[in-house]
Protein backbone atom coordinates (compact mmCIF):
# COMPACT_ATOMS: atom_id res chain seq x y z
CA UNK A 1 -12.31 40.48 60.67
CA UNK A 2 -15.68 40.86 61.75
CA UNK A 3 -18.64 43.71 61.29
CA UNK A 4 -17.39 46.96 62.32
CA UNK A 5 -18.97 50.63 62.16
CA UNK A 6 -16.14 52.99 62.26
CA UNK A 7 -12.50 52.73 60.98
CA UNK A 8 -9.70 54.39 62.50
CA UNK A 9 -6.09 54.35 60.42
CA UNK A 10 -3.19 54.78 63.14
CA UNK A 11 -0.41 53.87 61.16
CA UNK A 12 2.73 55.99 61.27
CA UNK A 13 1.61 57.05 64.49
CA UNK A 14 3.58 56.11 67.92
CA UNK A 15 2.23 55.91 71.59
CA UNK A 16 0.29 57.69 72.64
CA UNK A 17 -1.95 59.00 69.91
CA UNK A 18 -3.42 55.61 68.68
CA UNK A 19 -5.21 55.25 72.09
CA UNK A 20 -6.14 59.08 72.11
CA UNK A 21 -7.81 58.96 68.45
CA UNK A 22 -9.25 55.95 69.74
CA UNK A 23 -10.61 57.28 72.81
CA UNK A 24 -12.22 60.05 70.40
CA UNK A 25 -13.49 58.26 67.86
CA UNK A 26 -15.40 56.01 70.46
CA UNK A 27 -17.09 58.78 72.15
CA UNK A 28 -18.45 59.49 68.66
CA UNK A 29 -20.22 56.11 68.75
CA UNK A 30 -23.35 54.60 70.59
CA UNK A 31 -22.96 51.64 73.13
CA UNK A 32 -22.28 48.54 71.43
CA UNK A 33 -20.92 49.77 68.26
CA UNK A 34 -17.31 48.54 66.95
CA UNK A 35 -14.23 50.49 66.49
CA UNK A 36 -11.82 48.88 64.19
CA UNK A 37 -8.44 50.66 64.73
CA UNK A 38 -5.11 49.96 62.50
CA UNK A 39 -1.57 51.03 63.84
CA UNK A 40 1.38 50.11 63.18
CA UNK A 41 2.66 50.62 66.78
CA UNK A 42 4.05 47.51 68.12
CA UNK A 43 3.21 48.71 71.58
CA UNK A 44 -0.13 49.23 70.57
CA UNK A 45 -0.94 45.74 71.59
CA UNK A 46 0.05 46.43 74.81
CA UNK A 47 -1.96 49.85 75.19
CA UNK A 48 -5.03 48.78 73.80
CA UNK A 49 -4.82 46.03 75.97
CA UNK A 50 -4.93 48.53 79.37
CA UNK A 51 -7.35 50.89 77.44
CA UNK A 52 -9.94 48.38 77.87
CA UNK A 53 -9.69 46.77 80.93
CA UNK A 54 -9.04 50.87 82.19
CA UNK A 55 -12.03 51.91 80.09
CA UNK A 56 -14.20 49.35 80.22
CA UNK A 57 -14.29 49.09 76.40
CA UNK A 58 -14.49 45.41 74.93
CA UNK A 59 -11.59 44.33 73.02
CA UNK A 60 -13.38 41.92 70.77
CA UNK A 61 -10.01 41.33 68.31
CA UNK A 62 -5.93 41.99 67.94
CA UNK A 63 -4.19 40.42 65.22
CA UNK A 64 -0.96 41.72 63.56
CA UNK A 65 -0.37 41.06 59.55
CA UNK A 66 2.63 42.59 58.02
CA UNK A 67 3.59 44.55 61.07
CA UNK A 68 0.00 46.38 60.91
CA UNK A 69 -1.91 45.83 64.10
CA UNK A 70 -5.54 45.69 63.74
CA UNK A 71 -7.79 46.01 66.99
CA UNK A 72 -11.85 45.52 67.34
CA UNK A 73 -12.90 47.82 70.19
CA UNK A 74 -16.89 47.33 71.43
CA UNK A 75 -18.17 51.11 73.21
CA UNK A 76 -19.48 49.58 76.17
């Protein structure tokens, strides 16, 4: 997992608050800062996914360990 500067913990929630805290917690950060965001969502993948290519956003990682889904979003 690479250099991040801001966590968010989704887990527990379900579509579609991981991509709202996510939208939040990236207007919090400068332009080419990282947002690592954990949820444990399986249609997370899907909606993060969208959220960047709809957003602009980089999407810089998604892997899944243990049924945790773990996402590196770059503020464009």
């Amino acid at each position: 997992m690479a250099d991040f500067d801001q966590e968010l913990d989704a887990s527990g929630l379900n579509c579609p608050l991981p991509i709202l805290r996510a939208k939040k917690s990236l207007s919090s950060l400068e332009s080419g800062q990282v947002l690592h965001i954990i949820a444990t969502d399986p249609g997370s993948v899907k909606d993060f996914e969208a959220f960047a290519k709809q957003t602009g956003n980089e999407l810089l990682e998604s892997t899944e360990e243990g049924g945790k889904f773990q996402f590196l979003v770059k503020k464009k």
